[in-house]
Protein backbone atom coordinates (compact mmCIF):
# COMPACT_ATOMS: atom_id res chain seq x y z
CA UNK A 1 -19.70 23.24 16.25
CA UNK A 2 -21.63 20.96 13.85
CA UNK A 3 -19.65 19.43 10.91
CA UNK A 4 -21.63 21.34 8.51
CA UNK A 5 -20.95 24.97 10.58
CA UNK A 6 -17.76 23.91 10.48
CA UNK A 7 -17.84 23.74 6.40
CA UNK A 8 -19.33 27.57 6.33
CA UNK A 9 -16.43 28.33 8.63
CA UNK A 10 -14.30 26.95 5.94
CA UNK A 11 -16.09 28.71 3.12
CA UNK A 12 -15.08 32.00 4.98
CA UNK A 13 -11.77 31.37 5.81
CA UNK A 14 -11.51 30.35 2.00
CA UNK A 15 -12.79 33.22 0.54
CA UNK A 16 -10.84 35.58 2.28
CA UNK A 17 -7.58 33.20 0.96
CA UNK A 18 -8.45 33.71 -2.65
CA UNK A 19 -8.81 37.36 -2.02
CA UNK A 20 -5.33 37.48 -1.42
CA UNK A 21 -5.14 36.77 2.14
CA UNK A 22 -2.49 33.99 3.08
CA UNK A 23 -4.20 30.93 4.58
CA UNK A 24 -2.67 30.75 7.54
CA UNK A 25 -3.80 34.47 8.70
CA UNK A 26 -7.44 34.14 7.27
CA UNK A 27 -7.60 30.82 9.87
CA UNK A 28 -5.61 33.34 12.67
CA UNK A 29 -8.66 36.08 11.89
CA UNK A 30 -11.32 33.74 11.48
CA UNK A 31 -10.42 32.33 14.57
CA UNK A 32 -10.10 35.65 16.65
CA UNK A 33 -13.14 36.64 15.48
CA UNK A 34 -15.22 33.47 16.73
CA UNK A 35 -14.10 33.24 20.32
CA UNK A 36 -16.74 30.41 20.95
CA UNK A 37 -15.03 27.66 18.24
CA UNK A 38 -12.83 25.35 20.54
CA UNK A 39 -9.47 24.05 19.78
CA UNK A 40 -10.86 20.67 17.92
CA UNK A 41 -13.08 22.86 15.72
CA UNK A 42 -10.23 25.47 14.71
CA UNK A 43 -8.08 22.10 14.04
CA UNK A 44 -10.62 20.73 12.17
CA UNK A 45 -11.72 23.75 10.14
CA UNK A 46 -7.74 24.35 9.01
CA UNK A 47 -7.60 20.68 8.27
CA UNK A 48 -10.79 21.33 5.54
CA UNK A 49 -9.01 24.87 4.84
CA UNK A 50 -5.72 22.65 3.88
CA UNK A 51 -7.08 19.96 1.99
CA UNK A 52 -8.72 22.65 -0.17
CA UNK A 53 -5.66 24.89 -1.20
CA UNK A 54 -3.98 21.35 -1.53
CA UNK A 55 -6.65 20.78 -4.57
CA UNK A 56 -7.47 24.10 -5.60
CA UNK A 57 -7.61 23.25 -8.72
CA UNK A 58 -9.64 19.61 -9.12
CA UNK A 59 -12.00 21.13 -6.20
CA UNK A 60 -13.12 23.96 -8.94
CA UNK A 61 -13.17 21.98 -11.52
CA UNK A 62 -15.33 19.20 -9.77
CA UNK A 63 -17.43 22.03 -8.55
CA UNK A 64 -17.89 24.44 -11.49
CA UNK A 65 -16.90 27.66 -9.50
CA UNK A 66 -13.56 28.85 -8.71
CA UNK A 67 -15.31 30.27 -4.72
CA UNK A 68 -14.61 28.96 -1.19
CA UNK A 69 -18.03 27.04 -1.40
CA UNK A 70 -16.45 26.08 -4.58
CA UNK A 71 -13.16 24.91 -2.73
CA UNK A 72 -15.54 23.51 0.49
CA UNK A 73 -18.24 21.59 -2.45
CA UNK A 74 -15.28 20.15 -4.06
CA UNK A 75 -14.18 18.81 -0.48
CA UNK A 76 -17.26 17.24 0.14
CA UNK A 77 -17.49 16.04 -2.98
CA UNK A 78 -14.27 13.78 -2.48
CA UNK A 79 -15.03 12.94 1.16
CA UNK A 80 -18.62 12.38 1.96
CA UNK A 81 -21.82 10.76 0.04
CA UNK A 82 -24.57 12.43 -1.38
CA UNK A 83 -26.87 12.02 0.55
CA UNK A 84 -25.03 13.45 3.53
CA UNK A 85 -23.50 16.68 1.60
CA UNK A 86 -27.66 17.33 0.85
CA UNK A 87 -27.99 16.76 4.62
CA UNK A 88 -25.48 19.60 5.60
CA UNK A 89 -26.30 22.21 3.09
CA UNK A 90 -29.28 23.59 4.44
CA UNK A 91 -29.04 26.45 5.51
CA UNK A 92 -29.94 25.78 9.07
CA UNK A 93 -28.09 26.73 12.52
CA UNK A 94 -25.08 27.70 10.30
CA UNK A 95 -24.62 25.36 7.85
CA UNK A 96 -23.92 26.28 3.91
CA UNK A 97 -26.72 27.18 1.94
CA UNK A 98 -28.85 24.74 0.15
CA UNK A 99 -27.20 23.43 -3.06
CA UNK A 100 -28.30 25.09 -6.62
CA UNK A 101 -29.20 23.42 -9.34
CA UNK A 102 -25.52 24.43 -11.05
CA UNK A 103 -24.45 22.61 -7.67
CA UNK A 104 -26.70 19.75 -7.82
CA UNK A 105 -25.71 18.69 -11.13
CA UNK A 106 -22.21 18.56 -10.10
CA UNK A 107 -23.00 16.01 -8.10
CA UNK A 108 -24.63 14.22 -10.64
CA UNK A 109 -21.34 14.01 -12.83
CA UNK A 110 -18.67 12.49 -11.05
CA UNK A 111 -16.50 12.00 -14.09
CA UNK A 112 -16.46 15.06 -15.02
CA UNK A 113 -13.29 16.18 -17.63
CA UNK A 114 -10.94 17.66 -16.11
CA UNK A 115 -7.24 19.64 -17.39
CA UNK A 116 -4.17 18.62 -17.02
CA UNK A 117 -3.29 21.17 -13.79
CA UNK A 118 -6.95 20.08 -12.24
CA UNK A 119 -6.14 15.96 -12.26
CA UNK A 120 -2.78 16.56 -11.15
CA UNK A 121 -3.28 19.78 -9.16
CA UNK A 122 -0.28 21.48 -9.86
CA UNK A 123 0.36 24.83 -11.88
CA UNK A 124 -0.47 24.52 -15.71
CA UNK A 125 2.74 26.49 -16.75
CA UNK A 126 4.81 23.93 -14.75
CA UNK A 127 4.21 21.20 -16.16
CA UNK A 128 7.26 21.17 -18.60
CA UNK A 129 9.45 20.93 -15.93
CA UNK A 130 7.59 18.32 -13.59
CA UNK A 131 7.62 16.25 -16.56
CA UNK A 132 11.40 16.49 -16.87
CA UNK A 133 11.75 16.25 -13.65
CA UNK A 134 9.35 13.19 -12.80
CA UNK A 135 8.81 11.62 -16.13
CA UNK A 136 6.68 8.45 -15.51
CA UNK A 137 6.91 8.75 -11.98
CA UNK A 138 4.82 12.57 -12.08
CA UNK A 139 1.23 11.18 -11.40
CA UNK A 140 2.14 9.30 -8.31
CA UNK A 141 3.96 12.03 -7.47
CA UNK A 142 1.31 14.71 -7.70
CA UNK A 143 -0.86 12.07 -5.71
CA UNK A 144 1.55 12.09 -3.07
CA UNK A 145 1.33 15.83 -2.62
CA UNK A 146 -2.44 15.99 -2.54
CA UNK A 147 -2.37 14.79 0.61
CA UNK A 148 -1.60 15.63 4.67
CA UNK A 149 2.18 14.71 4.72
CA UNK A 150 3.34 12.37 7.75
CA UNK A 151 4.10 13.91 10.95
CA UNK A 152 7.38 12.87 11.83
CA UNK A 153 10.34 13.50 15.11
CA UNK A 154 13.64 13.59 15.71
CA UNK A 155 14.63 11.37 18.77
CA UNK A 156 18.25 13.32 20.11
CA UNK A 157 20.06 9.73 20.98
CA UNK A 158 22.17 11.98 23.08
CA UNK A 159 19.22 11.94 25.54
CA UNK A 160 17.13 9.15 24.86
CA UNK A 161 17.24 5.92 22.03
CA UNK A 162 13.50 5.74 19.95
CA UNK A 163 11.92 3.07 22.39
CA UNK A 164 12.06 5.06 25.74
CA UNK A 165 10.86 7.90 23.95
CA UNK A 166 8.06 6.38 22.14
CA UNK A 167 6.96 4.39 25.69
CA UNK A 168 6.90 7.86 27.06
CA UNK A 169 4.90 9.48 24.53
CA UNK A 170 2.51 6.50 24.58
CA UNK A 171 2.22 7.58 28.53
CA UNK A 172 1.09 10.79 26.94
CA UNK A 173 -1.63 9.41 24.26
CA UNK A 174 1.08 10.31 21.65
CA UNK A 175 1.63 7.16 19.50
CA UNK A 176 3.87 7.11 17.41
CA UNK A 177 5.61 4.06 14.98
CA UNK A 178 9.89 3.56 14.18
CA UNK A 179 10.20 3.97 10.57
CA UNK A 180 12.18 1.76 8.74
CA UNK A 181 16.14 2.82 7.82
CA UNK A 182 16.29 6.16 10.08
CA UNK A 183 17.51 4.94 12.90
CA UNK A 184 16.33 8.65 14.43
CA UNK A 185 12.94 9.08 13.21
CA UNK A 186 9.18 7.94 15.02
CA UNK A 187 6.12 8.92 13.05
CA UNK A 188 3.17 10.92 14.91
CA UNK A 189 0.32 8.78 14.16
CA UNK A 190 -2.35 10.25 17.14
CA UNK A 191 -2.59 13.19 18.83
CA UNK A 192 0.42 15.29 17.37
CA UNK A 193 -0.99 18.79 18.62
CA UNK A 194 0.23 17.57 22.21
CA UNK A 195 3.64 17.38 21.22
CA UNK A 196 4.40 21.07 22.07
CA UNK A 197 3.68 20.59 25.85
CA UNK A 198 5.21 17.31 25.96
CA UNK A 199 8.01 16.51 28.26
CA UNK A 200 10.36 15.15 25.42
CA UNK A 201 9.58 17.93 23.86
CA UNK A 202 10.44 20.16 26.39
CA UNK A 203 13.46 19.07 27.99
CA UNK A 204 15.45 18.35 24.05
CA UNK A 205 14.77 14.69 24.00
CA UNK A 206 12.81 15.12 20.63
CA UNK A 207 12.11 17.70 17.67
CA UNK A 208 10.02 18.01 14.82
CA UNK A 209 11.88 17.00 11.45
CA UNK A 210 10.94 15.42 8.32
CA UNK A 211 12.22 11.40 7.94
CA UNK A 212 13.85 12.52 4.88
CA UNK A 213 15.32 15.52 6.02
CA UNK A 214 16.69 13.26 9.26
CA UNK A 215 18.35 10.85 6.36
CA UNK A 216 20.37 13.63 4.99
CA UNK A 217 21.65 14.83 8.24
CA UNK A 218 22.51 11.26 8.72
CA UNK A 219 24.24 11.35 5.08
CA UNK A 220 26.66 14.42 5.85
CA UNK A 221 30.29 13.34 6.70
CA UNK A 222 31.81 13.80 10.57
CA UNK A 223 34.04 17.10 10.05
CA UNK A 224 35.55 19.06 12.85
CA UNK A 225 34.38 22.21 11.84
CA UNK A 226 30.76 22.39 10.17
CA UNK A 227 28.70 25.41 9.52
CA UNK A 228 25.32 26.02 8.06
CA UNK A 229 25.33 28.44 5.91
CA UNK A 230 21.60 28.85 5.06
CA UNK A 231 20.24 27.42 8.48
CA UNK A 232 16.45 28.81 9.02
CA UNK A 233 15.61 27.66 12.30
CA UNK A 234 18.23 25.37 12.91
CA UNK A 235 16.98 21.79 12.46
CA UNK A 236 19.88 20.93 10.18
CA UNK A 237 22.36 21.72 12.47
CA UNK A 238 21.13 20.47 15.42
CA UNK A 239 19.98 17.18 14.03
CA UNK A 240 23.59 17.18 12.66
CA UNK A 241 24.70 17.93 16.40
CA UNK A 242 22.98 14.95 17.84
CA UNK A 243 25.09 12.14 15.31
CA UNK A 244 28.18 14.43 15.64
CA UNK A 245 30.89 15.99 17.84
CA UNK A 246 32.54 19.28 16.31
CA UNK A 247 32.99 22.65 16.23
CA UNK A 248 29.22 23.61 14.96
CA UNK A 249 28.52 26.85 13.74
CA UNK A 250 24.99 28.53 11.99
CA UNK A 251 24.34 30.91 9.58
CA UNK A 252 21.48 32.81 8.17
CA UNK A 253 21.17 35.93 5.83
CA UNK A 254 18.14 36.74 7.69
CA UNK A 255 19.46 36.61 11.06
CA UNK A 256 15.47 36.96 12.94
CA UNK A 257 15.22 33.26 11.77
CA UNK A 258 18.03 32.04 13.86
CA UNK A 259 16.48 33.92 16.73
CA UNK A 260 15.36 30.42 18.77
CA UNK A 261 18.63 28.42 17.97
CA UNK A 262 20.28 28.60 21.15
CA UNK A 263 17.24 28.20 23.05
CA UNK A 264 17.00 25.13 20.78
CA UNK A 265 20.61 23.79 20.97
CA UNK A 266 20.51 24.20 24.98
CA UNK A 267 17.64 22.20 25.14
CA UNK A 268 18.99 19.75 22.82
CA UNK A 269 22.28 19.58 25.05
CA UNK A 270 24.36 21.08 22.11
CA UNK A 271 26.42 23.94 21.64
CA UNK A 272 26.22 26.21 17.99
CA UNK A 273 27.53 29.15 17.71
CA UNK A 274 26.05 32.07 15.17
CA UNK A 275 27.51 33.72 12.68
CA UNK A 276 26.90 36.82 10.46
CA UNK A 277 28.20 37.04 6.97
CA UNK A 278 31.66 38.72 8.28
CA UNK A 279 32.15 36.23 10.73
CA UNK A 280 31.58 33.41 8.16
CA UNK A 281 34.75 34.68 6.29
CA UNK A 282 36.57 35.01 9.78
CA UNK A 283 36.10 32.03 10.71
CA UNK A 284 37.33 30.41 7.67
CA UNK A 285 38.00 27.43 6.37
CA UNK A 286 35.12 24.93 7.40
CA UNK A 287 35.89 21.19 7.02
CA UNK A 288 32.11 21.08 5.69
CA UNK A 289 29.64 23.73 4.37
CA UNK A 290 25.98 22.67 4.68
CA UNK A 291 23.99 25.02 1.86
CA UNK A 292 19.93 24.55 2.56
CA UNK A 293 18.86 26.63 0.01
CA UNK A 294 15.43 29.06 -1.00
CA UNK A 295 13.70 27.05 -3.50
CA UNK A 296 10.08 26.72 -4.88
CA UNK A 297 9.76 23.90 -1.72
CA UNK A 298 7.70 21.92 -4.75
CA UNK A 299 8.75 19.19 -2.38
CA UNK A 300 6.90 19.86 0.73
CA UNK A 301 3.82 21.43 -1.05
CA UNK A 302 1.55 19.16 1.02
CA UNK A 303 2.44 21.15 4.20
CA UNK A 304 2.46 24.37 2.51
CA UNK A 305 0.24 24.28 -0.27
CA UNK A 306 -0.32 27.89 -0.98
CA UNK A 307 3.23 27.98 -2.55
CA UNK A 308 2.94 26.20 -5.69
CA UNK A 309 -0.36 28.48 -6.51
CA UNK A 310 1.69 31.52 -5.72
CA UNK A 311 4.81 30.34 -7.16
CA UNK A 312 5.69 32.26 -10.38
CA UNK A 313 7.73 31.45 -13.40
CA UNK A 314 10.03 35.29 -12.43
CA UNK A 315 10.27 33.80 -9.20
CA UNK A 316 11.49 30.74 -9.95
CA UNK A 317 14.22 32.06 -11.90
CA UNK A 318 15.11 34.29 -8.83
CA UNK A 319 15.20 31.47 -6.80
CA UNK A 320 17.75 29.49 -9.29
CA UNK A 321 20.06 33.16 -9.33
CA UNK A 322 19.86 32.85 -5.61
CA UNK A 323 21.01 29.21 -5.66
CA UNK A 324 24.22 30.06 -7.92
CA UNK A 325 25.68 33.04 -5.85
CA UNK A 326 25.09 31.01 -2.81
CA UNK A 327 26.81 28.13 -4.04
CA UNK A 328 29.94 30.37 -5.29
CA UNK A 329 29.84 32.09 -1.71
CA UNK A 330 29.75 29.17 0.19
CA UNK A 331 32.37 27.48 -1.81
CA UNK A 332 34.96 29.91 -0.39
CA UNK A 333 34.57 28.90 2.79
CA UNK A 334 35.79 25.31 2.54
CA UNK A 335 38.95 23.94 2.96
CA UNK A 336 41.14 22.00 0.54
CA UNK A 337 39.67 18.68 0.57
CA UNK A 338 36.66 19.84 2.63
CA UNK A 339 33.08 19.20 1.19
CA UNK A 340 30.63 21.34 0.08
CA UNK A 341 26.66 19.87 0.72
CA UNK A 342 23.57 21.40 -1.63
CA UNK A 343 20.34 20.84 -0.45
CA UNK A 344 16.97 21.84 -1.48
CA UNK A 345 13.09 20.28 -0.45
CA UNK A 346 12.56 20.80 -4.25
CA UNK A 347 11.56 18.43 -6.87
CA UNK A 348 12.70 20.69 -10.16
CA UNK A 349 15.75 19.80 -11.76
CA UNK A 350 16.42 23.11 -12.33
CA UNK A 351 16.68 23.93 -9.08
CA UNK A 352 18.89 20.18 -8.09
CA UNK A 353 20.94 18.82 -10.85
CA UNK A 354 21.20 21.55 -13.49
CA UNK A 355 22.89 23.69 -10.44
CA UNK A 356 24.94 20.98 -9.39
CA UNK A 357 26.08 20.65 -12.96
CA UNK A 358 26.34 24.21 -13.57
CA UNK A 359 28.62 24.92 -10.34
CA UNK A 360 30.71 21.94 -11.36
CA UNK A 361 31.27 23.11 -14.69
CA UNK A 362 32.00 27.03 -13.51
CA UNK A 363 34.34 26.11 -10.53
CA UNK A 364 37.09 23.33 -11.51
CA UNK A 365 38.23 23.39 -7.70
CA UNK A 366 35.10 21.01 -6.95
CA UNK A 367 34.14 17.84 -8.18
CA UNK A 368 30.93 15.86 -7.46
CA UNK A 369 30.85 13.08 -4.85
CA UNK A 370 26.90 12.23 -4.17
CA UNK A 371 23.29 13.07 -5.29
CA UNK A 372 20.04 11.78 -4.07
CA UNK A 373 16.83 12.83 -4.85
CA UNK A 374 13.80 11.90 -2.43
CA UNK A 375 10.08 12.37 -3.28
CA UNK A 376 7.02 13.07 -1.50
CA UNK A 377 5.54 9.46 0.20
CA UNK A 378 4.77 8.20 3.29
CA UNK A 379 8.74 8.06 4.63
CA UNK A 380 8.83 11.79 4.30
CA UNK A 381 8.91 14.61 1.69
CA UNK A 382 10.60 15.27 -1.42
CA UNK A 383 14.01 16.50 -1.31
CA UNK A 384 17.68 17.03 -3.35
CA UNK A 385 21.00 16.66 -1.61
CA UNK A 386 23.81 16.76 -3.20
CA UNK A 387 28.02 16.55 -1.61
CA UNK A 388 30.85 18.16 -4.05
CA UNK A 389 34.46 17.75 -2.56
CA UNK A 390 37.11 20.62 -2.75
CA UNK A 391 40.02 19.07 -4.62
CA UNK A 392 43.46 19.49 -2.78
CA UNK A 393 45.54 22.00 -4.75
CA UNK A 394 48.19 19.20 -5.41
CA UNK A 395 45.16 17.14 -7.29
């Protein structure tokens, strides 16, 4: 396909995204639908189709209309002269359709004024809370998150250490670069979509986890008995089980997305064993409680940018009810003198300290021992972690 058919293939897939459709299955349906678009056009057409939703909001505003030419115009706006955007909208052997005169003039006012939720491209009825959460720090921020985040691995140093694995992946074409402090992290800097048929990848000498996501791992204390109690697919755990020895255990209140954790920890070498809620409180007291909660993921909306357009305020505060009773129910399961670890890839204080602070106040058994809050930037995305200590009863 030709760069510009590749743009109208974006403008469909975009449409069908504002219409309600989640991105991801409007690229599936576009893609099942045109049988003769190889894999490097489908990559390249989700990698417009991304960048879009990323800045949904500057891309209308720079264009003038809230469509997925709109979205697609916007794009080429940013990325290409203007000369070569006339050059591709013509019409022809399926490129877009010429530019209007609405369209033309767009071009002709770079500068346009824009709102507050088009430069920063985030949700106008957020903003009181990023700027209490980010205060002078919010524009670079937003900047961070208009862009592709890093690609970035977990090297299991129960298999391998980072050189032999990045030498081998360089035997591959993947190259990848150490990052500096995480003494288990490489960065995917070319040709990440071979990872998946990779040998390292295969036989558990690798996985795919954020840098700061491998720092908090690194972070939690060495405890004989650990369980995660809101584990998702397991990367937690098993990047846990790599730095660790221990009885490891996993939980999830949906148990369908713990469904490739053992096929995970056997390849990784490690053994977890999964829980449901009953046997959580059976197998009582943990020496540490690892509690990944649901939250708005405000700090990984570069990968998934759909969420902060779809995130709503009533959500939101379900999410924060959801963090509270999972806090209280995870608290029961430590010991005396055990610890208690709260994590969320959010960058709302409501959702990091004010819980913290709130669970503090409401349960006198726990006091806090840690916080750290990482943002979106090129050593990995934004996240909260926080570790409260169960007090001894004689204390």
């Amino acid at each position: 396909m030709q760069p510009a058919a590749r743009l109208s293939a974006a403008i469909e897939v975009l449409d069908a995204y504002l219409r309600g459709q989640p991105v991801e299955k409007a690229l599936t349906n576009w893609a099942r639908r045109s049988r003769f678009a190889g894999s490097k056009d489908r990559a390249a057409i989700r990698d417009i189709a991304f960048d879009c939703v990323r800045r949904k909001m500057s891309f209308f505003a720079r264009s003038g209309q809230e469509t997925g030419r709109g979205l697609v115009l916007g794009y080429c706006l940013m990325t290409y002269g203007r000369d070569e955007i006339a050059h591709m909208f013509t019409g022809e052997q399926h490129a877009p359709m010429p530019l209007s005169d609405s369209e033309q003039a767009a071009l002709d006012d770079p500068q346009k004024a824009v709102s507050w939720a088009a430069q920063h491209d985030m949700p106008d009825w957020l903003r009181p809370e990023l700027e209490r959460s980010l205060g002078a720090e919010l524009a670079e921020i937003c900047e961070q998150s208009k862009s592709r985040a890093p690609i970035f691995l977990r090297v299991n140093l129960r298999k391998a250490s980072l050189a032999s694995v990045q030498d081998e992946l360089a035997r591959d074409n993947i190259q990848c670069l150490t990052v500096d402090g995480r003494k288990t992290a490489l960065q995917v800097i070319e040709n990440p979509r071979r990872l998946a048929n990779s040998q390292a990848y295969l036989e558990g000498r690798i996985e795919l986890q954020d840098a700061h996501s491998q720092a908090i791992c690194a972070a939690l204390p060495a405890a004989g008995r650990v369980l995660d109690y809101c584990a998702g697919g397991g990367g937690k755990i098993l990047a846990y089980a790599a730095l660790n020895d221990g009885a490891l255990f996993a939980h999830d209140a949906n148990a369908g997305r713990l469904a490739d954790l053992s096929h995970r920890a056997k390849r990784g070498g490690h053994k977890v064993k999964i829980l449901s809620n009953s046997d959580c409180r059976v197998q009582a007291p943990f020496d540490l409680v690892v509690c990944d909660v649901p939250c708005s993921g405000s700090g990984s909306w570069r990968r998934a940018p759909s969420g902060k357009w779809s995130l709503t305020f009533d959500q939101l505060e379900g999410l924060r009810s959801t963090q509270r009773e999972i806090l209280q129910e995870a608290a029961r399961l430590v010991r005396s003198g055990g610890e208690l670890a709260y994590v969320t890839c959010s960058l709302l204080k409501s959702e990091n300290t004010d819980q913290v602070e709130w669970f503090v106040e409401h349960s006198s058994s726990f006091e806090l021992a840690q916080t750290t809050q990482y943002y979106p930037s090129e050593s990995g995305d934004g996240f909260f972690f926080a570790r409260l200590t169960r007090r001894n009863p004689a204390t």
